[in-house]
N, C-alpha and C. Protein backbone atom coordinates (compact mmCIF):
# COMPACT_ATOMS: atom_id res chain seq x y z
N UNK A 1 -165.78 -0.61 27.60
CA UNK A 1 -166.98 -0.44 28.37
C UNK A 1 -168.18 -0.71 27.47
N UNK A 2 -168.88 -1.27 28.15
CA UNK A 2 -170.41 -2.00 27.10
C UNK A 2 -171.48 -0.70 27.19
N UNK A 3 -171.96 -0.74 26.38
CA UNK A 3 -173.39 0.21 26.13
C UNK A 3 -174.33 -0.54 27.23
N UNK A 4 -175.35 0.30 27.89
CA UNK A 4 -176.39 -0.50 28.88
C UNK A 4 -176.84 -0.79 27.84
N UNK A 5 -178.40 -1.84 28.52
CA UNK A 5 -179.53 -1.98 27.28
C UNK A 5 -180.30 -2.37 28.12
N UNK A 6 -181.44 -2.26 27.64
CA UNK A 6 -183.09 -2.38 28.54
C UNK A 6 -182.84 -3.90 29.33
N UNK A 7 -182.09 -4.74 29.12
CA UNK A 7 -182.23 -5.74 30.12
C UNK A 7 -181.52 -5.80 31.55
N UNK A 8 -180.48 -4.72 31.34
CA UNK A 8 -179.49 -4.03 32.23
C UNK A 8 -180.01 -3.18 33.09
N UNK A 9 -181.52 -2.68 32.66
CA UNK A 9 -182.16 -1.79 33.49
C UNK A 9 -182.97 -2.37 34.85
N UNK A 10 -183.02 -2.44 36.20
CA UNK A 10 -183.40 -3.02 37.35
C UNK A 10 -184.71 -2.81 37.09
N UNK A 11 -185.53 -3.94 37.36
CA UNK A 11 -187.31 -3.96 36.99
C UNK A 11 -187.60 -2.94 38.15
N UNK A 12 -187.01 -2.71 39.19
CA UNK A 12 -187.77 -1.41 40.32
C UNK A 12 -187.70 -0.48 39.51
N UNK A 13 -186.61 -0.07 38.54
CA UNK A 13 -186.64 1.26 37.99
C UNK A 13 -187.63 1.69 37.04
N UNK A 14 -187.59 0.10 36.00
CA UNK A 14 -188.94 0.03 34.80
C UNK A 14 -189.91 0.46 35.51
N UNK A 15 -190.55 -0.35 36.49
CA UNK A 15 -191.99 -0.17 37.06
C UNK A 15 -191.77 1.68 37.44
N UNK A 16 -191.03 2.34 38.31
CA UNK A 16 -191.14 3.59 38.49
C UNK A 16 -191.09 4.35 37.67
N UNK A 17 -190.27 3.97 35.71
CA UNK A 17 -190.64 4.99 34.87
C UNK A 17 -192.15 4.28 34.42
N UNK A 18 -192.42 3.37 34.29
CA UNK A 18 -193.72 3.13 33.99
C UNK A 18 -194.95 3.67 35.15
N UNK A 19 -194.33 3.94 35.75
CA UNK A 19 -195.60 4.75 37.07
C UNK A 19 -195.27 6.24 37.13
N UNK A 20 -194.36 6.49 36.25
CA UNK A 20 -194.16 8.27 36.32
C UNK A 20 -194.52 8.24 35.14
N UNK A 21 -194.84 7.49 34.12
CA UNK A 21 -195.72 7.88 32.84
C UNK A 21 -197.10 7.78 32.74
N UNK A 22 -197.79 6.54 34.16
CA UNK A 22 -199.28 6.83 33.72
C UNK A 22 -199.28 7.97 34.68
N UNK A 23 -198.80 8.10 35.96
CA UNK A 23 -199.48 9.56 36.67
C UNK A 23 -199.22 11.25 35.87
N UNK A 24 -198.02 11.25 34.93
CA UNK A 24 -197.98 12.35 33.55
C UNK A 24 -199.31 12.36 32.87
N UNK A 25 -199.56 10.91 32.21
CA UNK A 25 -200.57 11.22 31.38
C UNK A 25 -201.85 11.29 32.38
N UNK A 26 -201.94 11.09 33.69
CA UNK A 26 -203.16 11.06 34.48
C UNK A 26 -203.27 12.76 33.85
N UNK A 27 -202.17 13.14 34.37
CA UNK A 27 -202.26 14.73 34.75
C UNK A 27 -202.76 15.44 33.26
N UNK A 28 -201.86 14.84 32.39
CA UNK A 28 -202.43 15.50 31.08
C UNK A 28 -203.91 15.49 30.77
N UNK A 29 -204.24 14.22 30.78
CA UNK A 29 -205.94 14.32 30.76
C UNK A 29 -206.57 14.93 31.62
N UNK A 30 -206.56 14.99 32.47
CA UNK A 30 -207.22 15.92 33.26
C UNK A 30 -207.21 17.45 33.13
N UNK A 31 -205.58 17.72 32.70
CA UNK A 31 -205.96 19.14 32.74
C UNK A 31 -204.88 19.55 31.74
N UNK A 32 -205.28 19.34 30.58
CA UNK A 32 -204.98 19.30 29.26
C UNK A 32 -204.08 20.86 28.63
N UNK A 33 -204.95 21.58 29.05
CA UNK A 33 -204.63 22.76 28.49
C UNK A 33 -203.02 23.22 29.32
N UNK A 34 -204.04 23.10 30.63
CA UNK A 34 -203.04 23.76 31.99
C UNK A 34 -201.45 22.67 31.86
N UNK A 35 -201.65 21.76 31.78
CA UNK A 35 -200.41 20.92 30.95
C UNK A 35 -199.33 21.76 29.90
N UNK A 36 -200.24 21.71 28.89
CA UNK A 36 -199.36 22.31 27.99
C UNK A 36 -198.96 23.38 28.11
N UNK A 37 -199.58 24.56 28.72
CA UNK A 37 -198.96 25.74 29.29
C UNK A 37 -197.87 25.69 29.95
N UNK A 38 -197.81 24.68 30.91
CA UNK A 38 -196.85 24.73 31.64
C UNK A 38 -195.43 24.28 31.27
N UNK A 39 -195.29 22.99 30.07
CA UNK A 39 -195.23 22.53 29.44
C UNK A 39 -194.52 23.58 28.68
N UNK A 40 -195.11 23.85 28.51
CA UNK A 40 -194.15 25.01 27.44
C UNK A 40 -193.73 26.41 27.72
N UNK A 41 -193.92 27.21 29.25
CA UNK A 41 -193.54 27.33 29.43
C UNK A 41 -192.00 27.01 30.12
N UNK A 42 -191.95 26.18 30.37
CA UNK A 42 -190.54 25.35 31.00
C UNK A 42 -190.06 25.39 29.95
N UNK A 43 -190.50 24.96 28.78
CA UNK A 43 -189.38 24.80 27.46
C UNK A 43 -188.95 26.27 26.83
N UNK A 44 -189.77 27.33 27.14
CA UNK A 44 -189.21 29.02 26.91
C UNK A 44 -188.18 28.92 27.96
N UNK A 45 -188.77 28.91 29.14
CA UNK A 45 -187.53 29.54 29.99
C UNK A 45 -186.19 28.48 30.29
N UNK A 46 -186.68 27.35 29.69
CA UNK A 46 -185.40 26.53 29.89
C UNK A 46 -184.63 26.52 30.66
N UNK A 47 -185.01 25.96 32.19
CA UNK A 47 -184.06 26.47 33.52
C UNK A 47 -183.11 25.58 33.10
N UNK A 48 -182.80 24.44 32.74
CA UNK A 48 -181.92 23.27 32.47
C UNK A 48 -180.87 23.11 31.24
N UNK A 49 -181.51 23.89 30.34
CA UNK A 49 -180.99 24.44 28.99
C UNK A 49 -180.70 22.51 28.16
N UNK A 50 -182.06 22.59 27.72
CA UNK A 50 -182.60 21.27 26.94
C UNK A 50 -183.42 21.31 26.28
N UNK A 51 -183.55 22.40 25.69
CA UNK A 51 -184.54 22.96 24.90
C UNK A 51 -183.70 23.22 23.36
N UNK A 52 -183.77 22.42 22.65
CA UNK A 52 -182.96 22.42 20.74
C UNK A 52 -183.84 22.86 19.99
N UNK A 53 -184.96 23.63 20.66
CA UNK A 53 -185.87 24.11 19.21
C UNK A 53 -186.92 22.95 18.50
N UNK A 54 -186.84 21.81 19.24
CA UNK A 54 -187.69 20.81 17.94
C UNK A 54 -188.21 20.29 19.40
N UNK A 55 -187.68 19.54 20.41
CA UNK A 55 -188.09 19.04 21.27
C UNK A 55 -189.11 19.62 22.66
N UNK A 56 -190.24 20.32 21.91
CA UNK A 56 -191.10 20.74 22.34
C UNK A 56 -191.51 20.09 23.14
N UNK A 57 -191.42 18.62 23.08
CA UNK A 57 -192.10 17.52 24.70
C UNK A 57 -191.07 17.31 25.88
N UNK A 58 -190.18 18.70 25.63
CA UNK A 58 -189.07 17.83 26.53
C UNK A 58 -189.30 17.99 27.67
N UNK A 59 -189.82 19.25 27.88
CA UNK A 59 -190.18 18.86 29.96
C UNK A 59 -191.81 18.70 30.09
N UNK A 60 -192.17 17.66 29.16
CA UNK A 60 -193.46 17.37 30.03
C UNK A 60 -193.18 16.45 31.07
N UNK A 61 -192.36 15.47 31.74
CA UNK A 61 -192.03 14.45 32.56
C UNK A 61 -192.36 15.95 33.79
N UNK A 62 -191.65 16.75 33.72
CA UNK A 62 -191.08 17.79 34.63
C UNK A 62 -192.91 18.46 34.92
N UNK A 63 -193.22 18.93 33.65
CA UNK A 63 -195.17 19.10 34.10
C UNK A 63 -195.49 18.33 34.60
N UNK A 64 -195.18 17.39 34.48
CA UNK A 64 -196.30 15.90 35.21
C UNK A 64 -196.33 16.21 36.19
N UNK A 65 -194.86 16.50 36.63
CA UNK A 65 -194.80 16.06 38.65
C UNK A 65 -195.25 17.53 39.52
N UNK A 66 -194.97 18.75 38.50
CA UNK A 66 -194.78 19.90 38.92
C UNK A 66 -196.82 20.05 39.22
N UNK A 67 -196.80 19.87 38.00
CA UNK A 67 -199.02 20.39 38.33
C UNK A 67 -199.69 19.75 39.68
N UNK A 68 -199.48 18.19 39.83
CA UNK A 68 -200.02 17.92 41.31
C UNK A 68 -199.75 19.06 42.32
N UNK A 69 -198.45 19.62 42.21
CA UNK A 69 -198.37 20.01 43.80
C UNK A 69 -198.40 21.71 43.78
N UNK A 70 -199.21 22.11 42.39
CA UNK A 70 -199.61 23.41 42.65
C UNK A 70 -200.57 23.63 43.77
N UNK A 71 -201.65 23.12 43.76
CA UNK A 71 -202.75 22.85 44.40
C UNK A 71 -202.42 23.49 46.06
N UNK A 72 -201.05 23.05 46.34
CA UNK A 72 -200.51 23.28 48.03
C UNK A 72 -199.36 24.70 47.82
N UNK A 73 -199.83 25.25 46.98
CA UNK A 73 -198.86 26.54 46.65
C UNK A 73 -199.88 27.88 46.88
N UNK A 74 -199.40 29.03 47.72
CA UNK A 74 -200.12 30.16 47.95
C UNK A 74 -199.43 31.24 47.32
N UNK A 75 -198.30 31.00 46.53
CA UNK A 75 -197.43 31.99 45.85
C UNK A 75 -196.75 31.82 44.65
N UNK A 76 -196.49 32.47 44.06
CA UNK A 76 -195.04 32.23 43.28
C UNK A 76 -193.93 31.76 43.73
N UNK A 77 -193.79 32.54 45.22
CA UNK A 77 -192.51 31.79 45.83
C UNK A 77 -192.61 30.53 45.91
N UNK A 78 -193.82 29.87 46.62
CA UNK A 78 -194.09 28.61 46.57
C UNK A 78 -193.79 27.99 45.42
N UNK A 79 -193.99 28.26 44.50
CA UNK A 79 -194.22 27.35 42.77
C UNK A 79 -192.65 27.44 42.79
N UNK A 80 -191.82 28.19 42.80
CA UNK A 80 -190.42 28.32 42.92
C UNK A 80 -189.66 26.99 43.65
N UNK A 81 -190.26 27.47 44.79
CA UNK A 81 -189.83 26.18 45.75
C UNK A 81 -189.89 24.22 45.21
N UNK A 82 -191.44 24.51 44.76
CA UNK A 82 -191.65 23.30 43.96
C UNK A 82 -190.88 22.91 42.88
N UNK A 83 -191.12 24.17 41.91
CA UNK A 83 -189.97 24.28 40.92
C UNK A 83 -188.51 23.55 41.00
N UNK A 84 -187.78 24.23 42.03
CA UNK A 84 -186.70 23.79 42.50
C UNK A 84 -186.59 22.27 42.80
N UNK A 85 -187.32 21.81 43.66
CA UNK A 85 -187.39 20.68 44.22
C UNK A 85 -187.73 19.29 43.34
N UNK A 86 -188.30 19.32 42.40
CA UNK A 86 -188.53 18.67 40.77
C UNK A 86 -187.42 18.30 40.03
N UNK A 87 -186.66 19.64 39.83
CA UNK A 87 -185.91 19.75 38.85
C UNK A 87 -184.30 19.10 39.15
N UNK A 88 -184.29 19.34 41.07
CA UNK A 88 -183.00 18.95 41.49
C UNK A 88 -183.81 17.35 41.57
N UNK A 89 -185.01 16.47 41.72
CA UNK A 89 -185.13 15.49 41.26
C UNK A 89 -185.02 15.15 39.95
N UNK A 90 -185.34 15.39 39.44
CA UNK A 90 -185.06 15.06 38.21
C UNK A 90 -183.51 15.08 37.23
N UNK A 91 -183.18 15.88 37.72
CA UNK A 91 -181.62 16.40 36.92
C UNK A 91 -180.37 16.13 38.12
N UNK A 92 -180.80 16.21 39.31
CA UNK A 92 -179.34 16.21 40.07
C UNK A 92 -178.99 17.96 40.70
N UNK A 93 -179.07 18.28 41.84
CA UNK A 93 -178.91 19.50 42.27
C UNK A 93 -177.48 20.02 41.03
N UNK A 94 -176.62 19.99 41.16
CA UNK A 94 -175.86 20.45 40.18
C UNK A 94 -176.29 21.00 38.84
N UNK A 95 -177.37 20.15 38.40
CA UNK A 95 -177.74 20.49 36.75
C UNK A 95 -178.87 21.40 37.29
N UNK A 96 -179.73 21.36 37.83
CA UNK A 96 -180.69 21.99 38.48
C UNK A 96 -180.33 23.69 39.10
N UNK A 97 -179.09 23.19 39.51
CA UNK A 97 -178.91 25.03 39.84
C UNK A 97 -179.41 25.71 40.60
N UNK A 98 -179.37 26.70 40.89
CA UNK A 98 -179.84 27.53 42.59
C UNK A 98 -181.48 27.75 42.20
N UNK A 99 -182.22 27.98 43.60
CA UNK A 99 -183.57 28.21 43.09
C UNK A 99 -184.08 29.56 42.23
N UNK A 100 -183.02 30.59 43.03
CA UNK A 100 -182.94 31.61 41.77
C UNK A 100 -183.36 31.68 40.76
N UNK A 101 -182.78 30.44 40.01
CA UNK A 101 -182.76 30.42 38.57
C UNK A 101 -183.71 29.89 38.33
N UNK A 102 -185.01 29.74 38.94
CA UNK A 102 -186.69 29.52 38.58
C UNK A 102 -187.57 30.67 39.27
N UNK A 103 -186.93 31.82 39.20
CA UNK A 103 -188.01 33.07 39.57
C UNK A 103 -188.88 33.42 38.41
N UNK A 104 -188.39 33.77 37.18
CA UNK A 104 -189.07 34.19 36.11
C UNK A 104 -190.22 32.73 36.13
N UNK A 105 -190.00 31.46 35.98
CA UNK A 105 -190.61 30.44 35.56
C UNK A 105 -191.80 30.33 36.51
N UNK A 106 -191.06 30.59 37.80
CA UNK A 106 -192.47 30.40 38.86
C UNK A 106 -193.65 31.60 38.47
N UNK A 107 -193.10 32.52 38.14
CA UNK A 107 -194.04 33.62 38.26
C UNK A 107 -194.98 33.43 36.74
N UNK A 108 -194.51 32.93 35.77
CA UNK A 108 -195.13 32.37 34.36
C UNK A 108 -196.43 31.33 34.97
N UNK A 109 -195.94 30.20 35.72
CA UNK A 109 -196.51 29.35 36.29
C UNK A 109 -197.79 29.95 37.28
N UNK A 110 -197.53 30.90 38.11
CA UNK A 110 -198.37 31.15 39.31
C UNK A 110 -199.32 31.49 38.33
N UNK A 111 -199.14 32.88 37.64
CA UNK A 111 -199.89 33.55 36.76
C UNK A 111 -200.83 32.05 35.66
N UNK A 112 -200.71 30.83 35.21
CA UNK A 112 -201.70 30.09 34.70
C UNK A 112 -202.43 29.47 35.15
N UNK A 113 -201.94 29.38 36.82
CA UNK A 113 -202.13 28.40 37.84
C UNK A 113 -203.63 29.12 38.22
N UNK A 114 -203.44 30.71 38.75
CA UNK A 114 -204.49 31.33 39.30
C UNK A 114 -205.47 32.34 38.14
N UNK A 115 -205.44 32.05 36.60
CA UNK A 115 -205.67 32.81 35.61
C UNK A 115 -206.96 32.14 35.89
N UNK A 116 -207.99 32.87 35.84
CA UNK A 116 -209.44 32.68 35.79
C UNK A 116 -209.53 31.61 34.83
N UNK A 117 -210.60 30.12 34.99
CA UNK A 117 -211.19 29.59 34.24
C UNK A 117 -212.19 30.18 32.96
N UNK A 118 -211.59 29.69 32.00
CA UNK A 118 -212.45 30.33 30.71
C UNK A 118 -213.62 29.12 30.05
């Protein structure tokens, strides 16, 4: 069996990781701080368990998509829901796991989401 390699990769897919990296970094610039919070919280609570201690950038892909759609969230439960719904994109319901297993994370999240501007 051959190793893939970037020419093996379908240009629909390039263009969609290249359009899920400028709307990440849209999000990062814009809201820089609130990024990295989130950002790192995901990498404490590690719903996915991909977190080795060094790879501190590993779920910013996962911030990117998650911060747009705080905005339409009135809860924690909500951020949960979102939570969930990300992660089984991103990973595959199987690796992703019951929504359960993003209660602590949503509630980390709600709490930076609605923390007074400083």
């Amino acid at each position: 069996m051959r190793n893939a390699n970037a020419d093996d990769i379908p240009p629909e897919l390039v263009r969609a990781i290249q359009q899920t990296q400028v709307e990440r970094e849209r999000v990062r610039q814009a809201h820089p701080e609130l990024f990295a919070a989130v950002s790192g919280a995901m990498f404490r609570r590690d719903p996915v368990e991909i977190n080795y201690h060094f790879n501190t950038d590993e779920y910013d892909a996962e911030a990117g998509t998650v911060i747009p759609r705080l905005r339409d969230c009135q809860s924690a439960q909500e951020v949960r829901t979102v939570l969930h719904e990300e992660f089984v994109r991103w990973f595959g319901a199987e690796t992703a796991g019951p929504r359960e297993r993003y209660l602590e994370l949503s509630q980390d999240i709600w709490a930076l989401w609605t923390a007074p501007a400083t």
